[in-house]
N, C-alpha and C. Protein backbone atom coordinates (compact mmCIF):
# COMPACT_ATOMS: atom_id res chain seq x y z
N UNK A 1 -8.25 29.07 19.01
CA UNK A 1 -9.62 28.98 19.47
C UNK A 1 -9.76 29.68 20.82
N UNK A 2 -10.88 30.20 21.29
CA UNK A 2 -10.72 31.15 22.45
C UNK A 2 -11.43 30.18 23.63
N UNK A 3 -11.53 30.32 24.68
CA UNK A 3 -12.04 29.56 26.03
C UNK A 3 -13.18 28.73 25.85
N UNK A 4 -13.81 28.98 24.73
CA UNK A 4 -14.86 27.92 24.28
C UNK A 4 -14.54 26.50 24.68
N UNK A 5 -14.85 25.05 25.10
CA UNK A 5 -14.63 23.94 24.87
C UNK A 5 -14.30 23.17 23.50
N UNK A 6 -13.89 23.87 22.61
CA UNK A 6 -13.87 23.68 21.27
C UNK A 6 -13.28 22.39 21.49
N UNK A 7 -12.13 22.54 21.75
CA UNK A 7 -10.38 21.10 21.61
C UNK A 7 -10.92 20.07 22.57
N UNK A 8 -11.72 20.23 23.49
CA UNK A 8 -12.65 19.41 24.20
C UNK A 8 -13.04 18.13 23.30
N UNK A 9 -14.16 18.88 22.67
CA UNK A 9 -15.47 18.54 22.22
C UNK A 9 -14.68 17.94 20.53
N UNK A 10 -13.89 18.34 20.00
CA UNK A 10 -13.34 17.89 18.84
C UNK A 10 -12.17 16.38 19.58
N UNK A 11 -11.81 16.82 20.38
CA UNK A 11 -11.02 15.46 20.78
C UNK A 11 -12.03 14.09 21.05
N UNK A 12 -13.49 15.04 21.53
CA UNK A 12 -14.05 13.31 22.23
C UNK A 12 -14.87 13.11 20.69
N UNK A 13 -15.19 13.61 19.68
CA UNK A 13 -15.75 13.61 18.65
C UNK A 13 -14.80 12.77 17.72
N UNK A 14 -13.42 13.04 17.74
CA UNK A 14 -12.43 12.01 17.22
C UNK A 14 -12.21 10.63 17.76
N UNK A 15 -12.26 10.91 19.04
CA UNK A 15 -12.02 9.70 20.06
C UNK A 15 -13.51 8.66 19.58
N UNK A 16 -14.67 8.89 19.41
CA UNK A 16 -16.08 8.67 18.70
C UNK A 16 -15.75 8.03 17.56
N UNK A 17 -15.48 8.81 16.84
CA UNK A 17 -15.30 8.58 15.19
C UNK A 17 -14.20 7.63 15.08
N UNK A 18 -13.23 7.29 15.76
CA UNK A 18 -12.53 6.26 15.92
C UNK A 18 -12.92 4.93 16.44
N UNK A 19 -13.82 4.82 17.06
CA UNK A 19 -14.38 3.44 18.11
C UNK A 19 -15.37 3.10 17.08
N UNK A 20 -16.20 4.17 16.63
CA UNK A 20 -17.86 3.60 16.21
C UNK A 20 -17.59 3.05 15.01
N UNK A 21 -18.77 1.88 14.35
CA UNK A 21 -19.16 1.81 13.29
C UNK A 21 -19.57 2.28 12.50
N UNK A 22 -21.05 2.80 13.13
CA UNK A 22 -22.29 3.60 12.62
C UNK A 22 -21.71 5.00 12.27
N UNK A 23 -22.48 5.27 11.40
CA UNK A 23 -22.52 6.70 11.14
C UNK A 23 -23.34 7.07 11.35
N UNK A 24 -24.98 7.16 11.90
CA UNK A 24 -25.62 7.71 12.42
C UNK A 24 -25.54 7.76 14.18
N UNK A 25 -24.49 6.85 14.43
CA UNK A 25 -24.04 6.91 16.16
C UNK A 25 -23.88 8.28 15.93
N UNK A 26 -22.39 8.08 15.09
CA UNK A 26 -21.71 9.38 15.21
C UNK A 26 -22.37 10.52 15.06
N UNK A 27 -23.22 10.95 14.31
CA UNK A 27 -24.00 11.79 13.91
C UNK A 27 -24.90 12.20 15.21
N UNK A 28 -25.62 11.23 16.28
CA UNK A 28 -26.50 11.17 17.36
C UNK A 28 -25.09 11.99 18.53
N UNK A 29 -24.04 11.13 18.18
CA UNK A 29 -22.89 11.94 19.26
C UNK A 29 -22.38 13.28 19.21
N UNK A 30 -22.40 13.63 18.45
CA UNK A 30 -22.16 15.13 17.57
C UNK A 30 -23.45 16.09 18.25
N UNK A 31 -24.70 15.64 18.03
CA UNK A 31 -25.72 16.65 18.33
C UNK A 31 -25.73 16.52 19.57
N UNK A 32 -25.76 15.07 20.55
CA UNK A 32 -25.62 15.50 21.62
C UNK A 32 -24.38 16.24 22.68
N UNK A 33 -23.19 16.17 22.31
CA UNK A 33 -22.60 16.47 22.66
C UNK A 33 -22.40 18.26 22.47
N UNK A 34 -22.72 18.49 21.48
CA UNK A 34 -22.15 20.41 20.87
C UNK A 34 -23.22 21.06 22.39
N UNK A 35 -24.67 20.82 22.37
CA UNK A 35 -25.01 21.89 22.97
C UNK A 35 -24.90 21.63 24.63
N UNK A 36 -24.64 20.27 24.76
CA UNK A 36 -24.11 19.66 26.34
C UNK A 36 -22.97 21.04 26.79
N UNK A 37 -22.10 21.18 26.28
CA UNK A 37 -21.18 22.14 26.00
C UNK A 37 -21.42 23.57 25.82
N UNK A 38 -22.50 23.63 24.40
CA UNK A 38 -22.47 25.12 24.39
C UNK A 38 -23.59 25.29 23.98
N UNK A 39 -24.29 26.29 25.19
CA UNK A 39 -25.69 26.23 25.67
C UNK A 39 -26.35 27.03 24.83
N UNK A 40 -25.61 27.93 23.67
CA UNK A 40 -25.87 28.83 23.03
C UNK A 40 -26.44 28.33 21.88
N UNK A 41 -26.29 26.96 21.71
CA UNK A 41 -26.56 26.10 20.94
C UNK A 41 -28.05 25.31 20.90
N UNK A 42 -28.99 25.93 20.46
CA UNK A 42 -30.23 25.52 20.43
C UNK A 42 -31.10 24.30 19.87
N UNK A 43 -30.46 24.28 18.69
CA UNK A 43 -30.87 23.50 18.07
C UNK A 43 -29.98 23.21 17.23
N UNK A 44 -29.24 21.27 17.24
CA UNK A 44 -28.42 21.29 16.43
C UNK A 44 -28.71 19.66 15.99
N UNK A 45 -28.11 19.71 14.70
CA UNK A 45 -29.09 18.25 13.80
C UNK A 45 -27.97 18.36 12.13
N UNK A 46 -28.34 17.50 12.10
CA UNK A 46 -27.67 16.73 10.28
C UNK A 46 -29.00 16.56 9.66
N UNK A 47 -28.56 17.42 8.49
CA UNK A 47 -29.35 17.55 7.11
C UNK A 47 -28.07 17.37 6.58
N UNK A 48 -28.85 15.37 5.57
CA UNK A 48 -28.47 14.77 4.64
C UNK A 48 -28.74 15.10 2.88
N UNK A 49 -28.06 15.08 1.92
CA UNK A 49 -28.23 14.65 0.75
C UNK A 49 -28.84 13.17 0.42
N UNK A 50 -30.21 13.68 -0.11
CA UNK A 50 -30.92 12.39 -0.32
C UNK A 50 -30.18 11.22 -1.50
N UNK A 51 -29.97 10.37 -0.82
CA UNK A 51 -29.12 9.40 -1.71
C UNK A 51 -29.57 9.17 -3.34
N UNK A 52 -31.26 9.15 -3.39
CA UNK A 52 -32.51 9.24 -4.70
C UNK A 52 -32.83 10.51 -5.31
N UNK A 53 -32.60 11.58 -4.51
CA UNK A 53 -32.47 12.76 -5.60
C UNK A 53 -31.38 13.99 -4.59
N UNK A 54 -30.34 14.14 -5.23
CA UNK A 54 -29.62 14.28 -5.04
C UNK A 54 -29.88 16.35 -4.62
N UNK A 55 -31.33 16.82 -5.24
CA UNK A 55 -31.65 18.31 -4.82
C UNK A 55 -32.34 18.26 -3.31
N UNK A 56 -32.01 17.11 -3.06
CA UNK A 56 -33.27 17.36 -1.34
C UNK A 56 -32.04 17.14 -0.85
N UNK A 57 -31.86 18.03 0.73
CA UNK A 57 -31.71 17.76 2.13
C UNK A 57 -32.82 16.54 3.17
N UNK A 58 -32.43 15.60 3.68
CA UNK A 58 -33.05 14.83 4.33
C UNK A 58 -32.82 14.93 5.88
N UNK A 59 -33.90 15.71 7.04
CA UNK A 59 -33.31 15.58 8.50
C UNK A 59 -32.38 14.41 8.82
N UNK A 60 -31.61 14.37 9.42
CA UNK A 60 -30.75 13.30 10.33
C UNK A 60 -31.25 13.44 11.75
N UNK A 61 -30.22 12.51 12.32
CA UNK A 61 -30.16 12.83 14.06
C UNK A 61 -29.69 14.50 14.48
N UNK A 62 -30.39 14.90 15.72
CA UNK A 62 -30.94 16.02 15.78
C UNK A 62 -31.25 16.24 17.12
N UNK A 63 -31.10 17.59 18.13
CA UNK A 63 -31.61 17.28 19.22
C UNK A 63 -31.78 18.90 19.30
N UNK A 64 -32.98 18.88 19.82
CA UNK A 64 -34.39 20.12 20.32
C UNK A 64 -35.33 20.37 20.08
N UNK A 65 -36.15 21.24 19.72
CA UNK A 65 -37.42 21.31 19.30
C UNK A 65 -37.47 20.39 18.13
N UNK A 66 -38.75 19.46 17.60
CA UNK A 66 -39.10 18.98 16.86
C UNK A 66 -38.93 20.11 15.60
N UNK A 67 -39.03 19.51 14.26
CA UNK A 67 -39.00 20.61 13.18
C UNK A 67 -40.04 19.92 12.11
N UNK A 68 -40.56 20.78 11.53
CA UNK A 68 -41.41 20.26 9.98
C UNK A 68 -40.74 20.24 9.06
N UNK A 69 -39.65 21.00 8.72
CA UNK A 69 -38.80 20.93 8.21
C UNK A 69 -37.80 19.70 7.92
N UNK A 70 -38.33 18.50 7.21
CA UNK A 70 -37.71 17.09 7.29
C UNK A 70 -36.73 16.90 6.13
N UNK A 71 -37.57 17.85 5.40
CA UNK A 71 -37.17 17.56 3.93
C UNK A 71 -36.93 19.15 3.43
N UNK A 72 -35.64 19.30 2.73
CA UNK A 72 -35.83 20.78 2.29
C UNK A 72 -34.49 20.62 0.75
N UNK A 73 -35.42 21.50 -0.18
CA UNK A 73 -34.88 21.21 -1.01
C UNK A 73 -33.38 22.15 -1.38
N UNK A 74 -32.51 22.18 -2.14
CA UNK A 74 -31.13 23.12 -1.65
C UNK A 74 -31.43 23.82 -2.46
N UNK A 75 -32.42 24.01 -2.78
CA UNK A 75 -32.77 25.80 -3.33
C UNK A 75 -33.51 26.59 -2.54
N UNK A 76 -33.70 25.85 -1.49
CA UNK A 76 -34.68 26.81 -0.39
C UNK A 76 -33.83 26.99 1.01
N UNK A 77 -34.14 27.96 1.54
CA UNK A 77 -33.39 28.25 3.07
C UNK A 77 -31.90 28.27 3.28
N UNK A 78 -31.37 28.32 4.17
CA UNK A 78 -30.19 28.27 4.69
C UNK A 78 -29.77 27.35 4.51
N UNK A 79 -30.11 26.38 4.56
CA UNK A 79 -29.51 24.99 4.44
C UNK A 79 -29.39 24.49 2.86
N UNK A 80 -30.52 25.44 2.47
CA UNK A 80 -30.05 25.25 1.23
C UNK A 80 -28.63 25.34 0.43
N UNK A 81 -29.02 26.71 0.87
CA UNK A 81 -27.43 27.97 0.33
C UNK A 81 -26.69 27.32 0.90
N UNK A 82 -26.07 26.67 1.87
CA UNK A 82 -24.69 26.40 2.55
C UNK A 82 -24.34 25.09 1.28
N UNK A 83 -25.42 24.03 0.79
CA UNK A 83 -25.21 22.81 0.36
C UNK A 83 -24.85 23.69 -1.38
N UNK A 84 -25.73 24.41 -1.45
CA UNK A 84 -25.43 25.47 -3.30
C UNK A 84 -24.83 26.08 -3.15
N UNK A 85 -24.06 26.75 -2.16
CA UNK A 85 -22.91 27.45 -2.13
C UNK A 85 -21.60 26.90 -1.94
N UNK A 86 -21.83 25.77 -1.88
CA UNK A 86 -20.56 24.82 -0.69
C UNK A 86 -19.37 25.33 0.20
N UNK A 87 -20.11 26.04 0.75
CA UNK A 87 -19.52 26.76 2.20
C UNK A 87 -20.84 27.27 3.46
N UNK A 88 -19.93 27.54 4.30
CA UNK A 88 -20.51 27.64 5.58
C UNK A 88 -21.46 29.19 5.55
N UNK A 89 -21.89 28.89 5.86
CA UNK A 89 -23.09 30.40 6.00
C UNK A 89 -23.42 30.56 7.65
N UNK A 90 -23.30 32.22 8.05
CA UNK A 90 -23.71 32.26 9.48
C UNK A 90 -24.47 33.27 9.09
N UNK A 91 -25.70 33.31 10.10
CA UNK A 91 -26.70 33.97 9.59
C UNK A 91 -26.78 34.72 11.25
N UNK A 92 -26.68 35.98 11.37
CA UNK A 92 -26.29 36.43 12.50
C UNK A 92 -27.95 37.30 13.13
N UNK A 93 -28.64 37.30 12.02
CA UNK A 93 -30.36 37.80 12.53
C UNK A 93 -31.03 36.71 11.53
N UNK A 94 -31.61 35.62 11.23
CA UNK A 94 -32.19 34.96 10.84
C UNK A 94 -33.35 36.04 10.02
N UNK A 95 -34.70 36.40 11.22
CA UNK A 95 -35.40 37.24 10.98
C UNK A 95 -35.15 38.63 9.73
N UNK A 96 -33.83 38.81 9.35
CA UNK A 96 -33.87 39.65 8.44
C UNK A 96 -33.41 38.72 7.50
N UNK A 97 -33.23 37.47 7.06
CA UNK A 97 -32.42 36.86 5.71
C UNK A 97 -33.81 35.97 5.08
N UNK A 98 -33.98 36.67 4.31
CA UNK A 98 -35.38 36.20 2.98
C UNK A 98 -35.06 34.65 3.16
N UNK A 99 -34.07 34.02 3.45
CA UNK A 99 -33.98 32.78 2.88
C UNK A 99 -34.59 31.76 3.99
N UNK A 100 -34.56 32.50 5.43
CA UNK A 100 -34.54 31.34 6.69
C UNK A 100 -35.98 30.60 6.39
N UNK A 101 -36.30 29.65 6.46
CA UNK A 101 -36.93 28.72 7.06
C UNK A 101 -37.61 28.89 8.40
N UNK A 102 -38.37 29.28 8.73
CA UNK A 102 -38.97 29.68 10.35
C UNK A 102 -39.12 28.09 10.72
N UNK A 103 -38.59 27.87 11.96
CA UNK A 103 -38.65 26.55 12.85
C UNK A 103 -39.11 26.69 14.07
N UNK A 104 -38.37 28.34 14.39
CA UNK A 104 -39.35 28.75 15.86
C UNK A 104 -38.82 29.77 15.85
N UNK A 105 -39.73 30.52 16.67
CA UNK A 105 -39.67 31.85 17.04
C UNK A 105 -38.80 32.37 17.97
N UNK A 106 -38.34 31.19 18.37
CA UNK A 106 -37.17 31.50 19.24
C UNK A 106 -35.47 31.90 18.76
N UNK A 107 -35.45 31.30 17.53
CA UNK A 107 -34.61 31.25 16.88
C UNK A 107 -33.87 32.43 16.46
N UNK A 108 -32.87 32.88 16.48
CA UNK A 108 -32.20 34.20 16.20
C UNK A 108 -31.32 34.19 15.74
N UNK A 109 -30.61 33.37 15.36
CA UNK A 109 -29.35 33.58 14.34
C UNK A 109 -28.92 31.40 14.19
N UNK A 110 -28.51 31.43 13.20
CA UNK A 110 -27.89 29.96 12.63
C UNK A 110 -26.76 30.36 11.96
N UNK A 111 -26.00 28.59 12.13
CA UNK A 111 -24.52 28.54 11.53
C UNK A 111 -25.06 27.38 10.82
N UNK A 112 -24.65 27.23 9.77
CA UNK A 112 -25.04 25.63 8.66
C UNK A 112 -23.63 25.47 7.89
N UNK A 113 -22.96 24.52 8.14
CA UNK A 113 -21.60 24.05 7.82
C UNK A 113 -21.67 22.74 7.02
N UNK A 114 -21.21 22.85 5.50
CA UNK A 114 -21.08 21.39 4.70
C UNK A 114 -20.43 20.55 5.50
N UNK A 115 -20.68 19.62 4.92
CA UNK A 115 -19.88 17.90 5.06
C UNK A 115 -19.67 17.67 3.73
N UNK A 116 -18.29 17.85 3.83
CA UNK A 116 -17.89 16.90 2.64
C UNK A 116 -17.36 15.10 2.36
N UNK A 117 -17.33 14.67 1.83
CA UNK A 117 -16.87 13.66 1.40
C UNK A 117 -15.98 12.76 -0.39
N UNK A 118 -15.11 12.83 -0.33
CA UNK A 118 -14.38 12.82 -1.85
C UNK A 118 -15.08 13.71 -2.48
N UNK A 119 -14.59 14.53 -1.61
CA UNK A 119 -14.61 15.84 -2.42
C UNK A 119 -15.83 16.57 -2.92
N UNK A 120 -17.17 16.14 -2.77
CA UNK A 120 -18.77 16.37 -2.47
C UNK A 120 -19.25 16.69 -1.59
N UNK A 121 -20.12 17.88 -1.62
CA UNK A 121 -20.71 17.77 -0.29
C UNK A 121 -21.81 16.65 -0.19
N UNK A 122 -22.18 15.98 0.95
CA UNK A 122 -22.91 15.05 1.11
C UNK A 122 -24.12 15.11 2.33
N UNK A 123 -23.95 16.76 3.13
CA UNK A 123 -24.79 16.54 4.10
C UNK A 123 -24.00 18.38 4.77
N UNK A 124 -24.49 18.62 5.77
CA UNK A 124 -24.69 19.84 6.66
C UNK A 124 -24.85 19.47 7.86
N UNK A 125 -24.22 20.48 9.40
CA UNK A 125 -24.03 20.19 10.53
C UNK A 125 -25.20 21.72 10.35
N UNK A 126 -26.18 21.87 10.99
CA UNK A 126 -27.30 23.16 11.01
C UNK A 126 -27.57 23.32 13.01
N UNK A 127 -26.55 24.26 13.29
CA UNK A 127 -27.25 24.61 14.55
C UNK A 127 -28.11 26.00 14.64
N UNK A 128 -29.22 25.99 15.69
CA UNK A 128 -29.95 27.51 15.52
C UNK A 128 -29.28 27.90 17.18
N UNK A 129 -29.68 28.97 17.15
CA UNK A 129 -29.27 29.55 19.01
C UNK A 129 -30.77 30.63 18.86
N UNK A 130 -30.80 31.04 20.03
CA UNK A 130 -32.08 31.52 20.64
C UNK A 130 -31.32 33.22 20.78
N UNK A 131 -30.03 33.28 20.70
CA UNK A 131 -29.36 34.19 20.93
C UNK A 131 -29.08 35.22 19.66
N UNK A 132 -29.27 36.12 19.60
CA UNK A 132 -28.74 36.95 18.08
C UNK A 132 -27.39 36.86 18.04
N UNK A 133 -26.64 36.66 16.75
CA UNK A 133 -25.34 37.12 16.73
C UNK A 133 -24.47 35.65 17.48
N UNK A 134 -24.93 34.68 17.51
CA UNK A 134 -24.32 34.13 18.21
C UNK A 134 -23.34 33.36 17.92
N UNK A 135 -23.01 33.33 16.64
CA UNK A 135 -21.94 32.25 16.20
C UNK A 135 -20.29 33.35 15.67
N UNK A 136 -19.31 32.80 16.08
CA UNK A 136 -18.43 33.21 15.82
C UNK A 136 -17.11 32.79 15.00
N UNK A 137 -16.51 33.46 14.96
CA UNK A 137 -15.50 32.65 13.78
C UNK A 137 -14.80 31.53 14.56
N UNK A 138 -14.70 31.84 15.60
CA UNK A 138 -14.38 30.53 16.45
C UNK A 138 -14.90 29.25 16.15
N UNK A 139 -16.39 29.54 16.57
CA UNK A 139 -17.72 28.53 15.82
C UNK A 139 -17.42 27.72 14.35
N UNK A 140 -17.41 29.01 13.43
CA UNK A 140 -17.08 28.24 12.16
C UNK A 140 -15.84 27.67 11.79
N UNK A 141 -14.87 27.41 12.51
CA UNK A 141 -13.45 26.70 12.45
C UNK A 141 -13.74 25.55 13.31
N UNK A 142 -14.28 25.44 14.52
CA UNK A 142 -14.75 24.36 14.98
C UNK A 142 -15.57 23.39 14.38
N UNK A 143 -16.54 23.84 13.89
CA UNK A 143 -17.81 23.17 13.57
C UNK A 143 -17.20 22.74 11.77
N UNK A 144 -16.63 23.38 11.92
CA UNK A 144 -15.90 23.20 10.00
C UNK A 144 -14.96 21.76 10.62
N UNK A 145 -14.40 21.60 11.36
CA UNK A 145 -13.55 20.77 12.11
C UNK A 145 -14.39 19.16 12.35
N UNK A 146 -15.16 19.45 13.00
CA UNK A 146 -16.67 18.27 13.04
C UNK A 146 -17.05 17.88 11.79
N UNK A 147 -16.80 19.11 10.81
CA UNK A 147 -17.80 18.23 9.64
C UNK A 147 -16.85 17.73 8.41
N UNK A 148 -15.30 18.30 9.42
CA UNK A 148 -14.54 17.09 8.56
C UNK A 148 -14.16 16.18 9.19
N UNK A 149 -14.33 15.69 10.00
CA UNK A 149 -14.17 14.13 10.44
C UNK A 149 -15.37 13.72 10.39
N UNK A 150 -16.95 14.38 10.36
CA UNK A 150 -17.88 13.28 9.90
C UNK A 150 -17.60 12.72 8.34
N UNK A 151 -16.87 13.60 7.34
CA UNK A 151 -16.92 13.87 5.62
C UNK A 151 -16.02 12.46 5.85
N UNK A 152 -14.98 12.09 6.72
CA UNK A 152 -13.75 11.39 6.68
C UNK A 152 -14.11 9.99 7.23
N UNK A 153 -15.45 9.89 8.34
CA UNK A 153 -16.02 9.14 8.82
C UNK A 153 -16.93 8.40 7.45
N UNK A 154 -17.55 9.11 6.86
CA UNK A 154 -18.40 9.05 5.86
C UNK A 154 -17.44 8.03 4.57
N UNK A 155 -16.06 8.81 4.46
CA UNK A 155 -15.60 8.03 3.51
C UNK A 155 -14.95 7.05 3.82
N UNK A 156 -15.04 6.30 4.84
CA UNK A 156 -14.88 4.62 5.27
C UNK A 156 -15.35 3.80 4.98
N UNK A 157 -17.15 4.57 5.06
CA UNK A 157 -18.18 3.37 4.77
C UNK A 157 -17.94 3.24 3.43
């Protein structure tokens, strides 16, 4: 991993996921913590698999601009494709990918990383940055890292 706070931010995220009960703590600790850290990080939030129909994404805990975007189904947007593709998608110009979802205009590139759980995906870590180009493979080994100890957190309850 390169000078990023990555081993940081994954140690106190374990250290978390070890103490808490909740899984929406954890989930509230996760968003606040990534962009405390990395400022490049605009907007970052959990989109759930609706427990009642299993084709919707459901917002989670989340921290930045408000979104309309509460509910999105995994045939639409980015968040879609990451949950129908079951892998990580980085979208390095938003503005040119037919699929984005407009949330704001500020927005310039997203990383959307599954959560798995026995072996399902069950949910997505979705950060946006204000920055083009901004996510790196660094990013997606980290953030792939987070959304397996939430998948591992997940399979306790």
């Amino acid at each position: 991993m390169s000078d990023k706070p990555f081993t940081q931010i994954l140690s106190e995220v374990s250290r978390f996921a070890a103490t808490t009960t909740d899984f929406a703590s954890l989930q509230e600790f996760i968003v606040r913590i990534i962009p405390e850290h990395l400022p490049y990080c605009n907007w970052t939030g959990f989109y759930m698999l609706d427990p009642h129909d299993p084709e919707m994404l459901v917002l989670g805990p989340f921290q930045g601009a408000p979104t309309e975007h509460v509910r999105i189904p995994i045939s639409q947007g980015i968040c879609g494709a990451a949950v129908a593709q079951n892998e990580t998608v980085i979208v390095d110009d938003v503005h040119s990918d037919p699929r984005y979802l407009a949330c704001s205009i500020e927005t310039k590139s997203e990383i959307v990383v599954p959560i798995r759980a026995r072996g399902e995906v069950i949910g997505e870590i979705d950060i946006d940055s204000h920055q083009p180009a901004a996510f790196t493979k660094e990013d997606r080994e980290f953030l792939e890292k987070c959304a397996a100890i939430v998948g591992a957190f997940a399979e306790r309850e």
